[in-house]
N, C-alpha and C. Protein backbone atom coordinates (compact mmCIF):
# COMPACT_ATOMS: atom_id res chain seq x y z
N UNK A 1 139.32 190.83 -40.35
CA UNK A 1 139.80 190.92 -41.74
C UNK A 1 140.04 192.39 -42.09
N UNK A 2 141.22 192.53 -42.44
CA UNK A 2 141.55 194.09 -42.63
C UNK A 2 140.83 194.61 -44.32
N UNK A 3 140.34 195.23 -44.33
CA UNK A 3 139.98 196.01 -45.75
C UNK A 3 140.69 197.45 -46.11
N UNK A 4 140.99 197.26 -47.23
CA UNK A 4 141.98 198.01 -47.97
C UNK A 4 141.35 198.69 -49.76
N UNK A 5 140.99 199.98 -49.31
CA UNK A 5 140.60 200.51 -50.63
C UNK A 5 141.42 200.92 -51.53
N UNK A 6 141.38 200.65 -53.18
CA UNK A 6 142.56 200.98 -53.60
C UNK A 6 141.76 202.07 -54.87
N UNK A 7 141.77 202.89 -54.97
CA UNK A 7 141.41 204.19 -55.71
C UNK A 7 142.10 204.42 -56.56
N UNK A 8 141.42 205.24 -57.97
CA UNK A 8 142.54 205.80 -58.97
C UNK A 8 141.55 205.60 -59.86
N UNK A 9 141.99 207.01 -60.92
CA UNK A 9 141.77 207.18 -62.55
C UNK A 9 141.35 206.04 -63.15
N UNK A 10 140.51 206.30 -64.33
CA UNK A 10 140.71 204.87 -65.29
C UNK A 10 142.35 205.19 -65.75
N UNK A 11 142.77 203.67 -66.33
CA UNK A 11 144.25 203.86 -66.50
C UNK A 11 145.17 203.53 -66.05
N UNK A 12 144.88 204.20 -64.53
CA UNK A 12 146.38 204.46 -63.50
C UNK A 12 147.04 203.30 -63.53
N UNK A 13 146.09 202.12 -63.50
CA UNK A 13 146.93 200.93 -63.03
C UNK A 13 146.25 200.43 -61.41
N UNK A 14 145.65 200.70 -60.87
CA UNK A 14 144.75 200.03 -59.81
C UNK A 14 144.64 198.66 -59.85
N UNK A 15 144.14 198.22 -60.74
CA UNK A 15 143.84 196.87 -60.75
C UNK A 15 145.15 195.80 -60.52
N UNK A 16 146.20 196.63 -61.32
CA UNK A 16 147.36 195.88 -61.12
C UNK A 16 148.08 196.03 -60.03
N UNK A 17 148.06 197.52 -58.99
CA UNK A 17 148.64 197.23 -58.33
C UNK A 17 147.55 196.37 -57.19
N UNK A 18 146.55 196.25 -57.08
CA UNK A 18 145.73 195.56 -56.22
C UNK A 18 146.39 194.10 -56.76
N UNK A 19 146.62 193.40 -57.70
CA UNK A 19 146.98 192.02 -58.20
C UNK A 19 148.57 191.46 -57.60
N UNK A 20 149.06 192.65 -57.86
CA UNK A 20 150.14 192.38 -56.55
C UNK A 20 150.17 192.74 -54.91
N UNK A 21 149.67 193.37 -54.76
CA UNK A 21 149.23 193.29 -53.36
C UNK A 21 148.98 192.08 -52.60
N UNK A 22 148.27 191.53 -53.98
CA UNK A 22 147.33 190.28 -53.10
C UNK A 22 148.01 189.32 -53.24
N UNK A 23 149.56 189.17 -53.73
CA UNK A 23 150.46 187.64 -53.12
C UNK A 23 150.93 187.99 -52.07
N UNK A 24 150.76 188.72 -51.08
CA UNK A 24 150.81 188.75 -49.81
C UNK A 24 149.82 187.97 -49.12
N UNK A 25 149.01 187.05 -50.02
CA UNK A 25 147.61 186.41 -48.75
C UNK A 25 145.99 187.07 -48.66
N UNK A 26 146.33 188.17 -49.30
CA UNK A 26 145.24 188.76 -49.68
C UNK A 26 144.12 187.99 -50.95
N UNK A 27 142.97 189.00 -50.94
CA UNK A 27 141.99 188.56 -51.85
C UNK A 27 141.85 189.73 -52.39
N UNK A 28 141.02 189.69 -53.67
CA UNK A 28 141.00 191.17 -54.33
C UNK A 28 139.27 191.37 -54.25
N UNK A 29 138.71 192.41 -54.11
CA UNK A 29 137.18 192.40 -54.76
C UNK A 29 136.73 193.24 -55.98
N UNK A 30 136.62 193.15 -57.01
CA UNK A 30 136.84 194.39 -57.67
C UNK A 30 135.60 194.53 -57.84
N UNK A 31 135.47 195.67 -57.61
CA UNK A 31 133.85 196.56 -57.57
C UNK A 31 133.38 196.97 -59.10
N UNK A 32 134.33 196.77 -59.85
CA UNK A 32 133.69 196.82 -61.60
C UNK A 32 132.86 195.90 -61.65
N UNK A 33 133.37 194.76 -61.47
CA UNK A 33 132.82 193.53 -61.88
C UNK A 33 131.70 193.35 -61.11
N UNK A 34 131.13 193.56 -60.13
CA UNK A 34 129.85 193.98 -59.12
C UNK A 34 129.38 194.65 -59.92
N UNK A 35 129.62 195.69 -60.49
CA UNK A 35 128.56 196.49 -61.26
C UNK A 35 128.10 195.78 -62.35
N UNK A 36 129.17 194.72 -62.74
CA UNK A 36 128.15 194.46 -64.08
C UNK A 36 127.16 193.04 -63.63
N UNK A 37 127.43 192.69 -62.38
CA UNK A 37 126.80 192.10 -61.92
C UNK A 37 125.27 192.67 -61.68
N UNK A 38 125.77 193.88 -61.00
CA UNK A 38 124.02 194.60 -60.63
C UNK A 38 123.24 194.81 -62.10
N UNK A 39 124.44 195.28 -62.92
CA UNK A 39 123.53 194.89 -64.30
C UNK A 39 122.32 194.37 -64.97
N UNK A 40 123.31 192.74 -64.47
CA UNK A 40 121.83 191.83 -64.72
C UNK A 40 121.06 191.24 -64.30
N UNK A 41 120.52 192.40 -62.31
CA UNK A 41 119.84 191.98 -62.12
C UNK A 41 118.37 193.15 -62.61
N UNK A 42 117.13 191.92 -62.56
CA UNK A 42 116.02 192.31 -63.72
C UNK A 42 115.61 193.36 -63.05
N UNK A 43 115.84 193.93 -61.81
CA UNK A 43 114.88 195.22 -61.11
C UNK A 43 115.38 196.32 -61.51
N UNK A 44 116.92 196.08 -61.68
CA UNK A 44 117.67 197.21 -61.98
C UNK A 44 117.58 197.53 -63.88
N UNK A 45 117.77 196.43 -64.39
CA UNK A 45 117.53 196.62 -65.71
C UNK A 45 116.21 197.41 -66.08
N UNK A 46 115.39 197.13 -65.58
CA UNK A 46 113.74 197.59 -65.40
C UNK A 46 114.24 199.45 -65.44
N UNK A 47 114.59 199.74 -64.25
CA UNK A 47 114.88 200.87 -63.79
C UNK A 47 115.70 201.69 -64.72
N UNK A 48 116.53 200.63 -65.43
CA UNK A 48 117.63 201.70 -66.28
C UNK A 48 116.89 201.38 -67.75
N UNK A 49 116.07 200.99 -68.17
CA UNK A 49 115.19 201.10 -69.26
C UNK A 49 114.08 202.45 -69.31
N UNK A 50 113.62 202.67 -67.72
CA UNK A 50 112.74 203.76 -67.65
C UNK A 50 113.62 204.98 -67.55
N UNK A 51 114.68 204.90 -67.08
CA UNK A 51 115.08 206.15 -67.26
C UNK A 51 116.12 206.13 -68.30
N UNK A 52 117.01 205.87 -69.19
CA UNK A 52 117.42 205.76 -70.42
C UNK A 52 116.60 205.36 -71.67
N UNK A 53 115.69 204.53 -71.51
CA UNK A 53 115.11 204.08 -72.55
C UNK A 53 115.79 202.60 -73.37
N UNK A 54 115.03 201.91 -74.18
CA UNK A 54 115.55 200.47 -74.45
C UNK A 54 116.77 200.29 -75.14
N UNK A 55 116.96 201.31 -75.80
CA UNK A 55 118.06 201.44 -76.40
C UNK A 55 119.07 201.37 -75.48
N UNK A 56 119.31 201.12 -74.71
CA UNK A 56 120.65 200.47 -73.86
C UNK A 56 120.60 199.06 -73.96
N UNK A 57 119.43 198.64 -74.10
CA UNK A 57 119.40 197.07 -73.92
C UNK A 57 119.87 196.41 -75.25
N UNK A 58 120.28 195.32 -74.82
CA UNK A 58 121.55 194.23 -76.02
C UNK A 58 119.87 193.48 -76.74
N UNK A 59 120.17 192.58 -78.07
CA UNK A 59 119.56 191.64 -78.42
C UNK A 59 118.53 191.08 -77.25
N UNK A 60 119.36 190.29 -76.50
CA UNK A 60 118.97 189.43 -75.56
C UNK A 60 117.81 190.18 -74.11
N UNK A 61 117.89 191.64 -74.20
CA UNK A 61 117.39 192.24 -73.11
C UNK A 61 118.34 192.61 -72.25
N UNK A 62 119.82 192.32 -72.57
CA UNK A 62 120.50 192.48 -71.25
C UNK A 62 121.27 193.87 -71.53
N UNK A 63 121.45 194.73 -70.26
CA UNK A 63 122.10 196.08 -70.97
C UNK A 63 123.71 196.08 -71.43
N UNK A 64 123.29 196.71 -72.54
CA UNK A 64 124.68 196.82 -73.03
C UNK A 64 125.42 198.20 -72.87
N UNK A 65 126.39 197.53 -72.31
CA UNK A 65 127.56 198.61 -71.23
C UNK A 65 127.94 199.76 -72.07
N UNK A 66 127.95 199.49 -72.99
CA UNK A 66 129.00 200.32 -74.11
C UNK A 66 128.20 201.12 -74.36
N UNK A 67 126.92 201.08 -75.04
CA UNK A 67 125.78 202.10 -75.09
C UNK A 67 125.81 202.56 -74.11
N UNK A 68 125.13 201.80 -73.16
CA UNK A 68 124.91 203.02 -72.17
C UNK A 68 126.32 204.12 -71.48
N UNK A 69 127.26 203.78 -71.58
CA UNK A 69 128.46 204.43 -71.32
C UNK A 69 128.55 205.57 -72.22
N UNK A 70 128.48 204.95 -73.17
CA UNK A 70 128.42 206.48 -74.70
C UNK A 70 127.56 207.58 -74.13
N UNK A 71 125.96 207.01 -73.46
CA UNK A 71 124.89 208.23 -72.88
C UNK A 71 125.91 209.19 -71.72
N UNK A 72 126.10 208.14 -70.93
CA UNK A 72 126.21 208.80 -69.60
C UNK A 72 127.55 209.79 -69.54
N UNK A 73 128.76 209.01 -69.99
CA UNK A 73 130.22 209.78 -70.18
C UNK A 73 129.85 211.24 -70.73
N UNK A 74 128.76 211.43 -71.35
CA UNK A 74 128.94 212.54 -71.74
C UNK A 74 127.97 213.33 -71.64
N UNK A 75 127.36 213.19 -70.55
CA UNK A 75 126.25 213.73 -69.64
C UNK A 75 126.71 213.72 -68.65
N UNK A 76 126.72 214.71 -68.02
CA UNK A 76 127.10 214.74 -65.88
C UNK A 76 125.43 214.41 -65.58
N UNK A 77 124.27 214.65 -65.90
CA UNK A 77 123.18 214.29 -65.06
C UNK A 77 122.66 213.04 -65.02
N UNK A 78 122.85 212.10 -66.67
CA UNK A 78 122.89 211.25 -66.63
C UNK A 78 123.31 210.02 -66.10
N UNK A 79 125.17 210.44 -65.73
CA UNK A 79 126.19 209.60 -65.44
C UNK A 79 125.48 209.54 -63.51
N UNK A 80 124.86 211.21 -63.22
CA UNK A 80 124.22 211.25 -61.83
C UNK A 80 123.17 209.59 -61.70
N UNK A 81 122.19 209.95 -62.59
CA UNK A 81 120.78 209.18 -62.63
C UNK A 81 121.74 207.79 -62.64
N UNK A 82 122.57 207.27 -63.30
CA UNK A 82 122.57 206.16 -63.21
C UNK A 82 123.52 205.55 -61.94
N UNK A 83 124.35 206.70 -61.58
CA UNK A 83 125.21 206.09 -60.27
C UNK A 83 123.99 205.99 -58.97
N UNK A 84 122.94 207.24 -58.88
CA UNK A 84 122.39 207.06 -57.86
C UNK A 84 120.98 205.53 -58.57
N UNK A 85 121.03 205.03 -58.76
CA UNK A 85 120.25 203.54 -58.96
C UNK A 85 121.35 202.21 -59.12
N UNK A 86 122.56 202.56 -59.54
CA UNK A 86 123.42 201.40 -59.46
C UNK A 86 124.44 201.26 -58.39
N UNK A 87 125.00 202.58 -57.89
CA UNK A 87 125.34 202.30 -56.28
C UNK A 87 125.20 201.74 -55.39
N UNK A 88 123.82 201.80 -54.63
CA UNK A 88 123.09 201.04 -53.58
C UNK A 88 122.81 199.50 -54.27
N UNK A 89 123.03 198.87 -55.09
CA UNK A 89 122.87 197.72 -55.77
C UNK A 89 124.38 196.98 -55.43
N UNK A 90 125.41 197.67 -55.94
CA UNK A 90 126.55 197.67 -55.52
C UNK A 90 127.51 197.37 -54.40
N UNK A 91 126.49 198.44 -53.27
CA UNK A 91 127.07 198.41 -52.13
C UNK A 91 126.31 197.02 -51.63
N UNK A 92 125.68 197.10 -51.81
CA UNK A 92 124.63 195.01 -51.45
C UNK A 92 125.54 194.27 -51.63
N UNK A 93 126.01 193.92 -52.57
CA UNK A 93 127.04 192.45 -53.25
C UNK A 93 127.98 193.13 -52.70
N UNK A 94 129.12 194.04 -52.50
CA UNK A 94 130.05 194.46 -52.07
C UNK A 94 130.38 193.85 -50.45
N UNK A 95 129.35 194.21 -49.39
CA UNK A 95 128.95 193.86 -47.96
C UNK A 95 128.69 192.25 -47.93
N UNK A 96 128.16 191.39 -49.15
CA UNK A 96 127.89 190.18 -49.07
C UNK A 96 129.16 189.36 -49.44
N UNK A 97 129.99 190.14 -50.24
CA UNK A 97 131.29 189.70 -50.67
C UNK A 97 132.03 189.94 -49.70
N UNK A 98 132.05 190.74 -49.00
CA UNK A 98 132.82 190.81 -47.48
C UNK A 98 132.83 189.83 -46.43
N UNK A 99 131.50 189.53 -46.25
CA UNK A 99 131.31 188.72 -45.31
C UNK A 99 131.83 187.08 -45.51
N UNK A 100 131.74 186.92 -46.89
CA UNK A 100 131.89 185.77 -47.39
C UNK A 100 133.37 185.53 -47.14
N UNK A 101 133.96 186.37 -47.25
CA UNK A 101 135.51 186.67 -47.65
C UNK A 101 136.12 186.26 -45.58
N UNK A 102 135.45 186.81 -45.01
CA UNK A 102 135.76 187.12 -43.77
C UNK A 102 135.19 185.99 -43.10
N UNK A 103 134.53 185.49 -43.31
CA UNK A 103 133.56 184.12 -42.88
C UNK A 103 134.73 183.18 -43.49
N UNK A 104 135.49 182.79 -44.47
CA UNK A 104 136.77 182.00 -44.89
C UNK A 104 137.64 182.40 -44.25
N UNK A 105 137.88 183.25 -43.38
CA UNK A 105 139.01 183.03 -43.07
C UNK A 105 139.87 184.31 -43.94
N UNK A 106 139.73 184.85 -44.58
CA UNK A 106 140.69 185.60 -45.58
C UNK A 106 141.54 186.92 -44.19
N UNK A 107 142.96 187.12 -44.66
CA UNK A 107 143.05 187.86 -43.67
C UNK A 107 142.95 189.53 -43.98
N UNK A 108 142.99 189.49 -45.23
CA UNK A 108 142.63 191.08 -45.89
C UNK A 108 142.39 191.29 -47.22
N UNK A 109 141.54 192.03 -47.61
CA UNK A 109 140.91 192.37 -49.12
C UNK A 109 141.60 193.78 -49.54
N UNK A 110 141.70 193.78 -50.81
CA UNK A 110 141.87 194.96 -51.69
C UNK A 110 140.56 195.64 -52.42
N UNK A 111 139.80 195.96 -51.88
CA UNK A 111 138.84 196.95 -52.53
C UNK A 111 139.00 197.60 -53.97
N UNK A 112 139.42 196.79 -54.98
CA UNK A 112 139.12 197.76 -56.30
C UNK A 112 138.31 198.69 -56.34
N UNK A 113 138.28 199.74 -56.51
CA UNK A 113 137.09 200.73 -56.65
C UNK A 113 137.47 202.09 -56.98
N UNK A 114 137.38 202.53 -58.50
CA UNK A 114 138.17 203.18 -58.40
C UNK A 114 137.16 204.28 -58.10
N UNK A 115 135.90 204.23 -57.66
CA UNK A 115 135.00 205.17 -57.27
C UNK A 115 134.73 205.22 -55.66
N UNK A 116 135.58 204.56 -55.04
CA UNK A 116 134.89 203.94 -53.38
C UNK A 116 134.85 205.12 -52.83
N UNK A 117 135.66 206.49 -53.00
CA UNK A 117 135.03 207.44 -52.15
C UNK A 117 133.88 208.39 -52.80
N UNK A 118 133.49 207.92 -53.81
CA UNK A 118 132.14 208.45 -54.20
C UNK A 118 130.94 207.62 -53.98
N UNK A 119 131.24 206.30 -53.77
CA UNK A 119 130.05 205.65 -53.53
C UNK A 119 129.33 205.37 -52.39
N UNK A 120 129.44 206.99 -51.56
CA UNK A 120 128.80 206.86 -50.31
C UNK A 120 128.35 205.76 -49.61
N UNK A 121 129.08 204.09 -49.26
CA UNK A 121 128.72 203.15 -48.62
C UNK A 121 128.74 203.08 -47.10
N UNK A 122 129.25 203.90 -46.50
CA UNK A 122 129.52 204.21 -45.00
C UNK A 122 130.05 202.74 -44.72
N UNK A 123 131.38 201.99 -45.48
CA UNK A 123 131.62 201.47 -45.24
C UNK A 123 133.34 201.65 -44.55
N UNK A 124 133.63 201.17 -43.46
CA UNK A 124 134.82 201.51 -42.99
C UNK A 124 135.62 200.18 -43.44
N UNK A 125 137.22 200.94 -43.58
CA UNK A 125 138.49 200.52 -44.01
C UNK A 125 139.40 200.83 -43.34
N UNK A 126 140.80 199.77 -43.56
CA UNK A 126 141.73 200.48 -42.44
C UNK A 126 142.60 201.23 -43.34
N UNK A 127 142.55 201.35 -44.71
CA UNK A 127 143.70 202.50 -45.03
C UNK A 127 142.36 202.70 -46.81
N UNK A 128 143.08 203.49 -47.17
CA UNK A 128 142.70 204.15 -48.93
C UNK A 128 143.97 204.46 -49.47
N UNK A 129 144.40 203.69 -50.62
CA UNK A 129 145.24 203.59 -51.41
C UNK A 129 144.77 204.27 -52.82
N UNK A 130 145.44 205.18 -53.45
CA UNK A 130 145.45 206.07 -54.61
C UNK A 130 146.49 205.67 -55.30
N UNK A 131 146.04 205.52 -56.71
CA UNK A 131 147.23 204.87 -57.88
C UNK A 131 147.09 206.14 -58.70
N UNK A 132 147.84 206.47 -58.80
CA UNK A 132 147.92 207.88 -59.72
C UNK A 132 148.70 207.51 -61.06
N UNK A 133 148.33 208.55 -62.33
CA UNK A 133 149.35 208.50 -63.08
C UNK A 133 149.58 209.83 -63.82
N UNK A 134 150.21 210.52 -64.84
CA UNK A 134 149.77 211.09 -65.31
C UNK A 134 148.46 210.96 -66.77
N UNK A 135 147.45 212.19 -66.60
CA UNK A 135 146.62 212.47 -68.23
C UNK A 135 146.62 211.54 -69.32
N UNK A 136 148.37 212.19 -69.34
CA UNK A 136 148.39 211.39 -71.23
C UNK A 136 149.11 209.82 -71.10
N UNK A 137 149.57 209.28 -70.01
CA UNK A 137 150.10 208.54 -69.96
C UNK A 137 148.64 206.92 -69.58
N UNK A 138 147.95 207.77 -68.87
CA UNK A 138 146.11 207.23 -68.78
C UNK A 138 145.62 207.17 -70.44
N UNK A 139 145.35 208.03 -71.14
CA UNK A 139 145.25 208.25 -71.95
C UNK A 139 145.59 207.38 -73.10
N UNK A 140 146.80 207.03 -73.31
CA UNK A 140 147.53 206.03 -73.85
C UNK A 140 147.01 204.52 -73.74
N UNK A 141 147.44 204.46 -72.34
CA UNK A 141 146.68 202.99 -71.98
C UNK A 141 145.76 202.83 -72.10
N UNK A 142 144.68 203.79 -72.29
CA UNK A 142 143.08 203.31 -72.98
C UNK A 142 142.99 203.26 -74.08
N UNK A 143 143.84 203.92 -74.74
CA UNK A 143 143.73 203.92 -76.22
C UNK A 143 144.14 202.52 -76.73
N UNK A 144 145.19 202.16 -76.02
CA UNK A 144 145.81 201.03 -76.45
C UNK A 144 144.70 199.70 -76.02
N UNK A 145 143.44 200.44 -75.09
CA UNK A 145 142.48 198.99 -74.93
C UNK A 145 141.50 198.89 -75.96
N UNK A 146 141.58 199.82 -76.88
CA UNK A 146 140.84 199.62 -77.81
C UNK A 146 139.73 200.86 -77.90
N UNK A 147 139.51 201.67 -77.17
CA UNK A 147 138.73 202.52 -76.83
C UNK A 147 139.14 203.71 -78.07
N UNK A 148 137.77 204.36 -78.25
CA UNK A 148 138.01 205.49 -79.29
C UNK A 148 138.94 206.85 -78.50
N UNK A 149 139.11 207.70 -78.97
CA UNK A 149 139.51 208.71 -78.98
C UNK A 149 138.67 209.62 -78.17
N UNK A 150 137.22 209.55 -78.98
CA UNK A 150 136.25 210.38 -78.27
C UNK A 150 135.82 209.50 -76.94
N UNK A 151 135.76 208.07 -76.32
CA UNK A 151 135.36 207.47 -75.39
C UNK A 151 136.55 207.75 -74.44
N UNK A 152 137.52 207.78 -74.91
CA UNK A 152 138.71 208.21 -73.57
C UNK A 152 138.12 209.15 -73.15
N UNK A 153 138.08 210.53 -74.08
CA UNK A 153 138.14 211.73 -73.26
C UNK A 153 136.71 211.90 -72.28
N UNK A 154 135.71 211.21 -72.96
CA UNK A 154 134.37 211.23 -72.03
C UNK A 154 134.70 210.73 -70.70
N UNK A 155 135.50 209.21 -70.58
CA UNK A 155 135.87 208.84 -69.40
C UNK A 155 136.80 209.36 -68.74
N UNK A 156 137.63 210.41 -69.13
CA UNK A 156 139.12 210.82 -68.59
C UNK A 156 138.15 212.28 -68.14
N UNK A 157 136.72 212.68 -68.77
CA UNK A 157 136.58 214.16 -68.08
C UNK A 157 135.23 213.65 -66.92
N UNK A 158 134.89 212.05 -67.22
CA UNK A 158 134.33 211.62 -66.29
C UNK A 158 134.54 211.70 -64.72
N UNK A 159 135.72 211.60 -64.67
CA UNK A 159 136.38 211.57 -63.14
C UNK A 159 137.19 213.23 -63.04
N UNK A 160 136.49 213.96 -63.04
CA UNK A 160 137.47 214.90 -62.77
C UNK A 160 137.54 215.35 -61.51
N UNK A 161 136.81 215.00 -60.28
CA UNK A 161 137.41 214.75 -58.80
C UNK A 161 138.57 213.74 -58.51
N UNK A 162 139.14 213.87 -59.27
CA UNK A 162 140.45 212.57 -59.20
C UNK A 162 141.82 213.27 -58.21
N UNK A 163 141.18 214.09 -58.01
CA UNK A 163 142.22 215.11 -57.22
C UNK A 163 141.80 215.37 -55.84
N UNK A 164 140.41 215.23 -56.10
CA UNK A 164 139.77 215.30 -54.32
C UNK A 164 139.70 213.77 -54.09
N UNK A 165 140.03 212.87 -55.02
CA UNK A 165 140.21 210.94 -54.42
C UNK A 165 141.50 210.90 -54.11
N UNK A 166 142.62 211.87 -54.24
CA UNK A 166 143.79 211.25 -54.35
C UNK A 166 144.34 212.11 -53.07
N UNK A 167 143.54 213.50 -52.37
CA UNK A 167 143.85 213.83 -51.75
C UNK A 167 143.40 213.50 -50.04
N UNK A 168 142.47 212.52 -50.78
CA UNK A 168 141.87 212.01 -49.14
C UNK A 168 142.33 210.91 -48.97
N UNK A 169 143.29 210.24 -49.87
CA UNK A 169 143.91 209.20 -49.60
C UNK A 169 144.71 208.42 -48.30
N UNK A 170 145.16 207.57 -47.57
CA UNK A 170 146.45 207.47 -46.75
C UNK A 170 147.84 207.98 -47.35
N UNK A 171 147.58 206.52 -48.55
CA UNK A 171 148.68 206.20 -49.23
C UNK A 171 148.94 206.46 -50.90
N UNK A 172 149.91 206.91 -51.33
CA UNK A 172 149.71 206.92 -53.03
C UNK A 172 151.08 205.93 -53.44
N UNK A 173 150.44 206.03 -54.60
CA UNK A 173 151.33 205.48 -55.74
C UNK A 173 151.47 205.94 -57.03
N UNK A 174 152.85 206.51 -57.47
CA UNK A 174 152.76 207.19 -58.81
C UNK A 174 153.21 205.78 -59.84
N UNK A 175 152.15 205.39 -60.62
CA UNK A 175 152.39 204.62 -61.54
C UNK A 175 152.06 204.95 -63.18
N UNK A 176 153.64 205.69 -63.35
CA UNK A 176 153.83 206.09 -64.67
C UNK A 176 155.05 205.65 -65.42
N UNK A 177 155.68 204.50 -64.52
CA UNK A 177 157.23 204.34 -64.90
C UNK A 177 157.04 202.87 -65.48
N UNK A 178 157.90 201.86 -65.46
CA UNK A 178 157.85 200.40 -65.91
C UNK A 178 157.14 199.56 -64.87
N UNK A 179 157.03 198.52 -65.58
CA UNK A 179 156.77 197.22 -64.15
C UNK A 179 157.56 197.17 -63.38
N UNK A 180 158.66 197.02 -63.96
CA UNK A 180 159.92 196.68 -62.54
C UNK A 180 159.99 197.47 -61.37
N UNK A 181 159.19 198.89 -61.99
CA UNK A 181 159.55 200.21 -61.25
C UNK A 181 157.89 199.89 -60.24
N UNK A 182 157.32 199.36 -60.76
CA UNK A 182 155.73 199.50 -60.00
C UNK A 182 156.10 198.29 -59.28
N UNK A 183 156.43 197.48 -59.47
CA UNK A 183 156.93 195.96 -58.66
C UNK A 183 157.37 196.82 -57.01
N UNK A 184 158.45 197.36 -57.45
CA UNK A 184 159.22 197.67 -55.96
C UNK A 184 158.28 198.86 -55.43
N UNK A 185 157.81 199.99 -56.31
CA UNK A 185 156.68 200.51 -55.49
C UNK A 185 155.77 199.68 -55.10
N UNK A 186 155.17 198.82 -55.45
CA UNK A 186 153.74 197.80 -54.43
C UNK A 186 154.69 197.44 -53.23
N UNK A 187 155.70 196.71 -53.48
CA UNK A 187 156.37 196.33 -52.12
C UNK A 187 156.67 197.16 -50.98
N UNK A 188 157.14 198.51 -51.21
CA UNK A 188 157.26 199.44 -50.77
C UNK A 188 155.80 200.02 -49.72
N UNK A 189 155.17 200.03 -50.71
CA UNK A 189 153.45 200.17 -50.82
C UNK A 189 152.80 198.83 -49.25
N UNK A 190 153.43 197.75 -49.68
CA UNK A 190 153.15 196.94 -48.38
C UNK A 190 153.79 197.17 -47.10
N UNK A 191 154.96 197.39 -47.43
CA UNK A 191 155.44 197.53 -46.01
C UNK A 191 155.15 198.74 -45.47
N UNK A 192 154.67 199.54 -45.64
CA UNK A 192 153.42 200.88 -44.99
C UNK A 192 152.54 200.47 -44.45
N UNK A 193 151.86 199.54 -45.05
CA UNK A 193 150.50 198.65 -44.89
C UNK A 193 150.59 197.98 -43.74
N UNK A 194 151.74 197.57 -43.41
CA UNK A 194 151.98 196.46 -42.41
C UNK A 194 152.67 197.26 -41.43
N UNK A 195 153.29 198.36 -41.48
CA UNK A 195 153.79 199.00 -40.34
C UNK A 195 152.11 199.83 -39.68
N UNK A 196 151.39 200.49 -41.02
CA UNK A 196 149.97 201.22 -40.25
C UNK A 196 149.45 200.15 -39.09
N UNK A 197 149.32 198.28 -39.88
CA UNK A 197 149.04 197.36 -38.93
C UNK A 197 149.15 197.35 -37.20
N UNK A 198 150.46 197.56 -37.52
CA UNK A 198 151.18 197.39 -35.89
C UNK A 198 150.76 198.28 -35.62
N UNK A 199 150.81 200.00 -36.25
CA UNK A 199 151.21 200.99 -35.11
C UNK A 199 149.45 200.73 -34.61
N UNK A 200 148.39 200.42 -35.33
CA UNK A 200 147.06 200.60 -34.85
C UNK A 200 146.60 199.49 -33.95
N UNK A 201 147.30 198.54 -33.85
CA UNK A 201 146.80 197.33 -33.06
C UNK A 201 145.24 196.95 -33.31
N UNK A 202 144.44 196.85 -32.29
CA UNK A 202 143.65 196.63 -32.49
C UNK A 202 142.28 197.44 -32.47
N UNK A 203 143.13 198.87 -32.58
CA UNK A 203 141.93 199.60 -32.98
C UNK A 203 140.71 199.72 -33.98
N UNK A 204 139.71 200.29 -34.36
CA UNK A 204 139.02 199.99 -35.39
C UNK A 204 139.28 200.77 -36.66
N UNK A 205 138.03 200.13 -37.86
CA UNK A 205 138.52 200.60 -38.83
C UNK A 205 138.40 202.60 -39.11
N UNK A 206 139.08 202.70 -40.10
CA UNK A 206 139.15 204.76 -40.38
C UNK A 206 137.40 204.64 -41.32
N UNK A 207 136.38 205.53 -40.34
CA UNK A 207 135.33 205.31 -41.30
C UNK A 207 135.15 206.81 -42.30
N UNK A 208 134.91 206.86 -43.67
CA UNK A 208 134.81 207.81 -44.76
C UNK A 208 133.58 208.46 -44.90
């Protein structure tokens, strides 16, 4: 089963171009949604109560994302403390979602992640895909998700290695133009994918 990381900014558009990717036969995994999975499990909640304090936690006990995002976005030591306890949680369901995926039969995954080369998993892939866009054009599209003003910029100065993700890349994609225009770049985008295929045969995967 070939694995395929697809990297990028909040914004860029990752998710979407991973959504077309995957009518080629593909599956997608998106590694957000793992995190909010590790969320709610109770060891980790435990852990992010002692070091944040309860005030992250919702009504119910369960943490609430948004709080704790407000702490960390705008803390670098914080945003540290909580990647190094929710990472390795991450990379667990990530490896179990693999196998599952590869145990069906699937013939290749898209790795959502728009952190995968920070999340030290020593997991190997056969290519890393970067969705780029520009600042204000990122910027925009969060605004337009509803996000404040001040929560963009915490998350937009959150990633500011977005330049050392985009430069260790294989492959990029500038997605700042229309759909129609990102349509024929993904396609474009595949048939790279499928020529790297051949030229590597059956060598193994590129490990990060």
């Amino acid at each position: 089963m070939r694995r395929y990381a697809v990297v990028g900014g909040i914004g860029a558009g990752k998710s979407t171009v991973c959504r077309l990717l995957a009518r080629h036969g593909g599956r997608v995994v998106d590694v957000d949604r793992l995190g909010h999975r590790a969320l709610r499990l109770p060891r980790l909640r435990q852990q992010l109560s002692a070091r944040f304090g309860t005030a992250m936690l919702g009504p119910g006990g369960e943490v609430d994302r948004r709080r704790l995002g407000r702490r960390v976005f705008r803390d670098p030591s914080a945003l540290r403390a909580l990647n190094a306890l929710v990472h390795p949680e991450i990379g667990r369901l990530l490896r179990r979602r693999l196998q599952s995926l590869e145990r069906r039969g699937v013939p290749y995954v898209l790795i959502d992640a728009a952190l995968f080369l920070e999340l030290d998993l020593g997991l190997p892939v056969d290519a890393v895909v970067a969705v780029t866009a520009p600042r204000a054009v990122r910027r925009q599209r969060l605004l337009q998700r509803g996000l404040s003003a001040a929560e963009v910029e915490a998350r937009l100065h959150s990633q500011r290695r977005l330049g050392v993700w985009t430069r260790r890349a294989d492959l990029r994609l500038d997605n700042r133009g229309s759909r129609a225009d990102l349509v024929t770049q993904v396609e474009e985008l595949w048939r790279q994918l499928e020529r790297r295929r051949r030229q590597r045969g059956g060598r193994g995967w590129k490990r990060l």
